[in-house]
Protein backbone atom coordinates (compact mmCIF):
# COMPACT_ATOMS: atom_id res chain seq x y z
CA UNK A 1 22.24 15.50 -41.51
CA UNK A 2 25.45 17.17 -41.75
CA UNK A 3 26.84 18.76 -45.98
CA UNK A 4 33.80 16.22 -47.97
CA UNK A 5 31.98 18.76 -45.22
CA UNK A 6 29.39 19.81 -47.19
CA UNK A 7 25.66 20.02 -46.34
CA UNK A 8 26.24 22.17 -43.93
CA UNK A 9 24.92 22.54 -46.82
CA UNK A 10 27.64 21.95 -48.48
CA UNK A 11 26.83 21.10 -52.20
CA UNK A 12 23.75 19.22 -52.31
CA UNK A 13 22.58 21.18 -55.18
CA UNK A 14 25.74 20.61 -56.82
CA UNK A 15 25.24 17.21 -58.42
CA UNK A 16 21.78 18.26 -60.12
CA UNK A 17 23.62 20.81 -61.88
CA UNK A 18 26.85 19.46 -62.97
CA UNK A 19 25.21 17.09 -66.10
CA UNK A 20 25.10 20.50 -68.41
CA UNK A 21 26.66 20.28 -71.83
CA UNK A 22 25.79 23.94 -72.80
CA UNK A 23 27.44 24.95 -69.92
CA UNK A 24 30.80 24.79 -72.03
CA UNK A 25 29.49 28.12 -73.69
CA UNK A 26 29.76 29.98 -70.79
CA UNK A 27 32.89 29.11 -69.97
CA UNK A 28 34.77 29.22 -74.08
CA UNK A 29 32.81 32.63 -75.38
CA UNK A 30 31.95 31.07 -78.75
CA UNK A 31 28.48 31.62 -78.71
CA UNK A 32 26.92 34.56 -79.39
CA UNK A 33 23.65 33.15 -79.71
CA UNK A 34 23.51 33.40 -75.42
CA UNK A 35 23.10 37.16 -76.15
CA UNK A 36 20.44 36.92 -78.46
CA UNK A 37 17.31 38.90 -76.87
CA UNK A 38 14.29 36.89 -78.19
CA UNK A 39 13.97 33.21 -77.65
CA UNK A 40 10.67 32.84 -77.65
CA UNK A 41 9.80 30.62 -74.95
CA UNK A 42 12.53 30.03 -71.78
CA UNK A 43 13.27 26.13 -71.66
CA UNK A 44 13.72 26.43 -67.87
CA UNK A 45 10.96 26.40 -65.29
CA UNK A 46 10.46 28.76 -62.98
CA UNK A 47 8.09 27.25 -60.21
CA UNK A 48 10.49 24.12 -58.55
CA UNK A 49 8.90 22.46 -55.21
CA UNK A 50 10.62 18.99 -53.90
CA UNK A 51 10.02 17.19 -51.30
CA UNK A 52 12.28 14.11 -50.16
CA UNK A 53 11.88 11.64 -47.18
CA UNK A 54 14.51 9.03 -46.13
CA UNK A 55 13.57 6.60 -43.08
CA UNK A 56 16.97 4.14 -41.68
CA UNK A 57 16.17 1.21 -39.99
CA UNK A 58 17.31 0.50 -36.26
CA UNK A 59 20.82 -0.16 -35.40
CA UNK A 60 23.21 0.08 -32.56
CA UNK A 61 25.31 2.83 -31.21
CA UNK A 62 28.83 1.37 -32.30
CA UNK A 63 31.37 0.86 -29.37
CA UNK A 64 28.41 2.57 -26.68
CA UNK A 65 26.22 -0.28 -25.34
CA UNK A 66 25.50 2.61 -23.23
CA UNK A 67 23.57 4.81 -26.00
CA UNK A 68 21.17 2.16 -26.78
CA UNK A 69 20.20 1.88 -30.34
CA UNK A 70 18.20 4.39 -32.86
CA UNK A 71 16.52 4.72 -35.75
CA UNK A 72 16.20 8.22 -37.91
CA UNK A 73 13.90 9.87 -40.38
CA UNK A 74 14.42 12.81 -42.58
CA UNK A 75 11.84 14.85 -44.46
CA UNK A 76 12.83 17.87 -46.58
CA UNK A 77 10.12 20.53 -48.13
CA UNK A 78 11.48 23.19 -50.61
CA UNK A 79 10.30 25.65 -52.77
CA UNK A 80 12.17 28.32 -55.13
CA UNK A 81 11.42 30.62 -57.89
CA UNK A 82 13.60 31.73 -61.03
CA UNK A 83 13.73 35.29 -61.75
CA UNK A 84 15.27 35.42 -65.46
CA UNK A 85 18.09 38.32 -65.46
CA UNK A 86 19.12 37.97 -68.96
CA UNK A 87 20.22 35.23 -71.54
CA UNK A 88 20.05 32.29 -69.32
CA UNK A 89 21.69 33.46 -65.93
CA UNK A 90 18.82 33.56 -63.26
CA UNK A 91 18.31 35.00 -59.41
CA UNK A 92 16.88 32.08 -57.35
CA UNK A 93 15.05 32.65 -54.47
CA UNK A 94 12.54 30.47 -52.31
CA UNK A 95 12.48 28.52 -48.43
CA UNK A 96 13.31 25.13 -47.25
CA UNK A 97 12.36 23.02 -43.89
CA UNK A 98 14.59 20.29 -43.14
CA UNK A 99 13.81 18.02 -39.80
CA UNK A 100 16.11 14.66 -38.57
CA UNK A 101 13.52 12.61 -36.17
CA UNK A 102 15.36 9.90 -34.07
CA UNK A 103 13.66 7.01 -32.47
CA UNK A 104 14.97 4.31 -30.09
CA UNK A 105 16.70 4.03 -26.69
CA UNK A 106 16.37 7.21 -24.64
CA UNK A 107 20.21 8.05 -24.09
CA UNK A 108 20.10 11.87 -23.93
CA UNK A 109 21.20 12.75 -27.56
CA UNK A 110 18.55 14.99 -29.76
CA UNK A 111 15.72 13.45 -30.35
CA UNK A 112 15.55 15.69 -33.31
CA UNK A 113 16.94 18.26 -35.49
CA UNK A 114 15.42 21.03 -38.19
CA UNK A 115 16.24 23.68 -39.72
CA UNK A 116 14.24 26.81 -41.58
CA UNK A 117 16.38 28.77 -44.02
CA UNK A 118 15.91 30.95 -47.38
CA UNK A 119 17.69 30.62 -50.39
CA UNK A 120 19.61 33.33 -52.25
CA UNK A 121 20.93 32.36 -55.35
CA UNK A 122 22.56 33.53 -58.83
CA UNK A 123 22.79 30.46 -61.69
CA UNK A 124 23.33 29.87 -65.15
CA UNK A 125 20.88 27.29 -66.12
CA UNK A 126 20.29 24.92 -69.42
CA UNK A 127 18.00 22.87 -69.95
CA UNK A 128 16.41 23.32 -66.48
CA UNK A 129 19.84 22.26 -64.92
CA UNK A 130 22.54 24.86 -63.67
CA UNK A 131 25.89 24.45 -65.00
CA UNK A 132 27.29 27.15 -62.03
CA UNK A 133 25.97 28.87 -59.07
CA UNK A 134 26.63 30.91 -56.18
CA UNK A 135 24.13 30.34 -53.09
CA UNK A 136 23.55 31.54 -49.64
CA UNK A 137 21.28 30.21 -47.24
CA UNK A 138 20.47 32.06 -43.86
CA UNK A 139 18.23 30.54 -41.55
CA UNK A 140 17.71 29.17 -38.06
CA UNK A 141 19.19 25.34 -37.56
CA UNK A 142 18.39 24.18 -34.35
CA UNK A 143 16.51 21.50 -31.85
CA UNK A 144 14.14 22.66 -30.34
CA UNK A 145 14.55 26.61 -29.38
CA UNK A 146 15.24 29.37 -32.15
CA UNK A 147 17.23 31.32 -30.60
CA UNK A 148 19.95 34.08 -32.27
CA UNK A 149 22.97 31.75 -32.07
CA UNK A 150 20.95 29.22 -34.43
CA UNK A 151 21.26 31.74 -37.05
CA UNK A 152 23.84 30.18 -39.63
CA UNK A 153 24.43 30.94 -43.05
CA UNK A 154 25.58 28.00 -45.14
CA UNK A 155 27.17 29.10 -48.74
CA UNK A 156 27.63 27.24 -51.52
CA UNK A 157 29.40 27.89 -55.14
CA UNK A 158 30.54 25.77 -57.79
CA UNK A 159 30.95 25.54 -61.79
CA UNK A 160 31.06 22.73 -64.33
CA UNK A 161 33.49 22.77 -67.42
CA UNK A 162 34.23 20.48 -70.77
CA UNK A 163 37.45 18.95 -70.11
CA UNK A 164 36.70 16.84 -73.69
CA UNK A 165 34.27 18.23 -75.99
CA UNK A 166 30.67 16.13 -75.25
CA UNK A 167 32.50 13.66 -73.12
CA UNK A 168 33.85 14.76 -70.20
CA UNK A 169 33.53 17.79 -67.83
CA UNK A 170 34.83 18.83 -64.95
CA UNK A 171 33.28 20.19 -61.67
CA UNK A 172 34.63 22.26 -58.78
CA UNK A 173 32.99 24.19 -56.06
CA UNK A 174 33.38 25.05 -52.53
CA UNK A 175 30.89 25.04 -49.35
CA UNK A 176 31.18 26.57 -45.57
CA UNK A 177 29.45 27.68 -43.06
CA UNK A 178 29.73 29.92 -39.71
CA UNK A 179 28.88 26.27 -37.46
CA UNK A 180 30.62 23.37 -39.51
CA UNK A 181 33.92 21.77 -39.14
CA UNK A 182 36.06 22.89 -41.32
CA UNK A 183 34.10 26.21 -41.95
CA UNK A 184 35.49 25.69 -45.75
CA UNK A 185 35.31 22.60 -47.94
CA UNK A 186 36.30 21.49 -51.45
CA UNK A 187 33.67 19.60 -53.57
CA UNK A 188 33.84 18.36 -57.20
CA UNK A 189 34.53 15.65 -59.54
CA UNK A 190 33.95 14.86 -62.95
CA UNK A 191 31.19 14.00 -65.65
CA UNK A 192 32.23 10.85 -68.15
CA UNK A 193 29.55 10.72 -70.83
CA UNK A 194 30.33 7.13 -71.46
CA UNK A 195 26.79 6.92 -73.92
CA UNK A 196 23.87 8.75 -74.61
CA UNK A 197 22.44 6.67 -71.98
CA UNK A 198 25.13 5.64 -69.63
CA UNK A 199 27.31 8.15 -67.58
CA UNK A 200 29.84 8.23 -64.82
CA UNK A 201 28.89 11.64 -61.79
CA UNK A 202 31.93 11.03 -59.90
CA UNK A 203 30.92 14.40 -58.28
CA UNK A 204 30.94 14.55 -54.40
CA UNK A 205 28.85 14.65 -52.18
CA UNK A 206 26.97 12.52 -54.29
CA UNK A 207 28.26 10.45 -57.10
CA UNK A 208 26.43 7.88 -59.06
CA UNK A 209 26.10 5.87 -62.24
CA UNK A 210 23.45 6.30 -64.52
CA UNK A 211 21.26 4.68 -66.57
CA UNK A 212 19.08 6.33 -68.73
CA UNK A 213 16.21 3.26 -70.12
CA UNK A 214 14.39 6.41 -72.03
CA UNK A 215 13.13 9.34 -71.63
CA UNK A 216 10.95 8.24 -68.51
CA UNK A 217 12.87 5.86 -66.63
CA UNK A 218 16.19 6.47 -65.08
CA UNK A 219 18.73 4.17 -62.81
CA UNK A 220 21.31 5.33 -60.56
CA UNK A 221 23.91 3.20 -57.89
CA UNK A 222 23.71 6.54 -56.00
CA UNK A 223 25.76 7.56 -52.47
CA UNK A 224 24.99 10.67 -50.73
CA UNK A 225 27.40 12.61 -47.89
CA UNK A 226 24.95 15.01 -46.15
CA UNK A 227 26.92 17.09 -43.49
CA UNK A 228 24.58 20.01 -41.12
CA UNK A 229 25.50 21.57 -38.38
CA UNK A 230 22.69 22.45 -35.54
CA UNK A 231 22.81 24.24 -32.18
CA UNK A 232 21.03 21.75 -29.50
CA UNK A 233 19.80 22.59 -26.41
CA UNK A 234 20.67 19.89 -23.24
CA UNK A 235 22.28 16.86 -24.12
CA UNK A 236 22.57 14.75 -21.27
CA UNK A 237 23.67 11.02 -21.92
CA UNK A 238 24.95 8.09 -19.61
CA UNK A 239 28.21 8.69 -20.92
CA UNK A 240 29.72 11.37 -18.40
CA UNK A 241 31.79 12.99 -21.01
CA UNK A 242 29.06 14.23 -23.37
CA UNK A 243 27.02 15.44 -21.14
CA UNK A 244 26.59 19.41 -22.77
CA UNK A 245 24.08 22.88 -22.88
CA UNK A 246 23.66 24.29 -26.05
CA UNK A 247 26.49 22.86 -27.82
CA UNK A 248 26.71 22.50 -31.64
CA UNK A 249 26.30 19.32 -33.36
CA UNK A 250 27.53 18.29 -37.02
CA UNK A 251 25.29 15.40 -38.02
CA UNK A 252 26.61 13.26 -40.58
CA UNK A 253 24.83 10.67 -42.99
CA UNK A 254 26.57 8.47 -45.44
CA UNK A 255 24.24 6.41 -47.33
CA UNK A 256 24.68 3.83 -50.69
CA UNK A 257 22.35 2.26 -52.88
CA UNK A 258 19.78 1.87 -55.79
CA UNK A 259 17.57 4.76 -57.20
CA UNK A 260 14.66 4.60 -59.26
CA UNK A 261 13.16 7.86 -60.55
CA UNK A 262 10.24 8.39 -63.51
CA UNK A 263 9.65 11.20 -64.96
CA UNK A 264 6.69 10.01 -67.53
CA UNK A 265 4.15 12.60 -65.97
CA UNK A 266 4.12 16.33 -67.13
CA UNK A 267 6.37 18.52 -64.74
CA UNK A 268 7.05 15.52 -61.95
CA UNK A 269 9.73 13.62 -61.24
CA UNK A 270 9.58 10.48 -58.65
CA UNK A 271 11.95 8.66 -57.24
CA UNK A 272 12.43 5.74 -54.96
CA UNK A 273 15.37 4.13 -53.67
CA UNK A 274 16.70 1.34 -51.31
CA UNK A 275 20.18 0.44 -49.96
CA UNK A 276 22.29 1.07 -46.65
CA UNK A 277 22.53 3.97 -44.20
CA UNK A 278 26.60 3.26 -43.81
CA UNK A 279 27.58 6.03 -41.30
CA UNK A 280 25.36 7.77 -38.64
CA UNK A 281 27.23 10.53 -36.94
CA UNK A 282 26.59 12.60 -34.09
CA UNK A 283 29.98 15.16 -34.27
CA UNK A 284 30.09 17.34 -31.20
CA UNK A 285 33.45 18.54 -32.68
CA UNK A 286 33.77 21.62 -30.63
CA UNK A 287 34.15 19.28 -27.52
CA UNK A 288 35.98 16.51 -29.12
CA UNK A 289 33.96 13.88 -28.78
CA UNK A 290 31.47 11.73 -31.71
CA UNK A 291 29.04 8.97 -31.32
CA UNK A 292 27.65 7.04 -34.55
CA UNK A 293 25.63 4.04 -35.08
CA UNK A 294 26.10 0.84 -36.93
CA UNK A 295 25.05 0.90 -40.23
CA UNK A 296 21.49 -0.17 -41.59
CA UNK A 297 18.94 -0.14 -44.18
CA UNK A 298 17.00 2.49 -45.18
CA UNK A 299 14.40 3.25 -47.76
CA UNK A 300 13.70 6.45 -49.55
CA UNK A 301 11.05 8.32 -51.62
CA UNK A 302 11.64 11.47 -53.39
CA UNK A 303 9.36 13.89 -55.34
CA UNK A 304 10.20 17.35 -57.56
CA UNK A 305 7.55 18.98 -59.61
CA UNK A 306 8.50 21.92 -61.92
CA UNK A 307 6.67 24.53 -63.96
């Protein structure tokens, strides 16, 4: 649950912006077309709602016979709207509600976590994709009580960059917040264009390789590192050293595998995907002490719609 820190929200929104070739413009001043006032109709939507859901099979608590076994679900709702500034820089703004449910053997740890947070964002977007950004995102992250020391504000910036013209581009970025560990964290990576159908994301936290079939079907061998940190309220397990009142916890996913998504329907984009859950973490780092699972199977099914 918690964004190599970096969903505190560290850069999740990074990798769906780093695939920009117009970006380069930005970045070189050599087109003076950007400043033009009238293009008739903005390429970029301005209405985007997702919605994502990831469920992990069972598995058990690794080196704690104690803590049982668990299983976890996520479910994410968002929704933002693009306010066009000028030329193709835009102020983002818009909600998202984020909730970790974990099943299994009652050993004291949340049962779940959520969160309820704005977003506050400048980009410079092509092609519906942004090629850099800066992004706050204050809300409440927390168990079961919102309470004024669940307040958090995870930040996020980051830019893309040609490194070789149409081929290859580079990506950097940072990502904190007031309740992750460390409060700071590099991101980044780089874009190989390989073919017009074929590329390399070796952008973290979530790299892939891509295959484009056409213009409806796409395949990625996708990982994801999602990082969030959460205030709890008791955690009481068997194990006498974790035993804690409204401590902060940095949940960590790592998960690997195959992703599906069409796009062959006006304005929506589905996507499914299958693989392994590698990496279940529950990081009570202000205390010293973690407890993660074995890893497991999970499946996942993914939605965005944009107008």
């Amino acid at each position: 649950m918690y964004h190599v820190q970096l969903r505190c929200n560290l850069l999740s929104s990074l990798i769906s912006g780093i695939f920009v070739l117009g970006a380069a413009s930005l970045f070189a001043g050599t087109e003076p077309e950007v400043q033009q006032a009238a293009q008739p109709a903005d390429e970029n939507s301005h209405d985007l709602f997702s919605y994502d859901g990831v469920y992990t099979f069972r598995s058990d608590f690794k080196n704690e016979p104690r803590l049982g076994e668990g299983d976890s679900l996520y479910n994410d709702f968002s929704y933002d709207h693009r306010f066009l500034i000028t030329g193709k820089w835009y102020f983002r703004t818009g909600f998202e509600y984020e909730r970790y449910d974990f099943g299994g053997t009652d050993n004291g740890l949340p049962d779940h976590l959520q969160a309820i947070y704005g977003h506050l964002a400048i980009e410079y977007v092509v092609k519906d994709h942004a090629g850099a950004s800066l992004e706050i995102d204050p809300g409440v992250y927390f168990q079961n009580r919102i309470t004024s020391d669940a307040f958090d504000i995870p930040w996020k910036i980051f830019v893309s960059f040609p490194l070789k013209k149409d081929k290859i581009f580079g990506v950097i970025g940072l990502g904190g917040a007031l309740y992750q560990d460390p409060i700071v964290a590099p991101g980044g990576g780089l874009i190989w264009l390989f073919t017009d159908s074929l590329r390399l994301e070796g952008v973290f936290p979530k790299p892939a390789l891509v295959y484009n079939l056409n213009d409806d079907w796409e395949f990625r061998i996708a990982a994801n590192l999602a990082y969030e940190s959460f205030r709890t309220d008791d955690v009481f397990t068997p194990l006498h050293k974790l035993r804690e009142h409204n401590a902060v916890v940095q949940y960590h996913e790592t998960r690997a595998g195959l992703q599906v998504s069409y796009s062959g329907i006006k304005h929506l984009k589905i996507t499914a995907a299958a693989g392994y859950t590698i990496v279940r973490d529950f990081d009570f780092f202000r205390v010293g002490l973690s407890e993660r699972t074995d890893p497991a199977p999970y499946v996942q099914l993914s939605a965005d719609l944009r107008f």
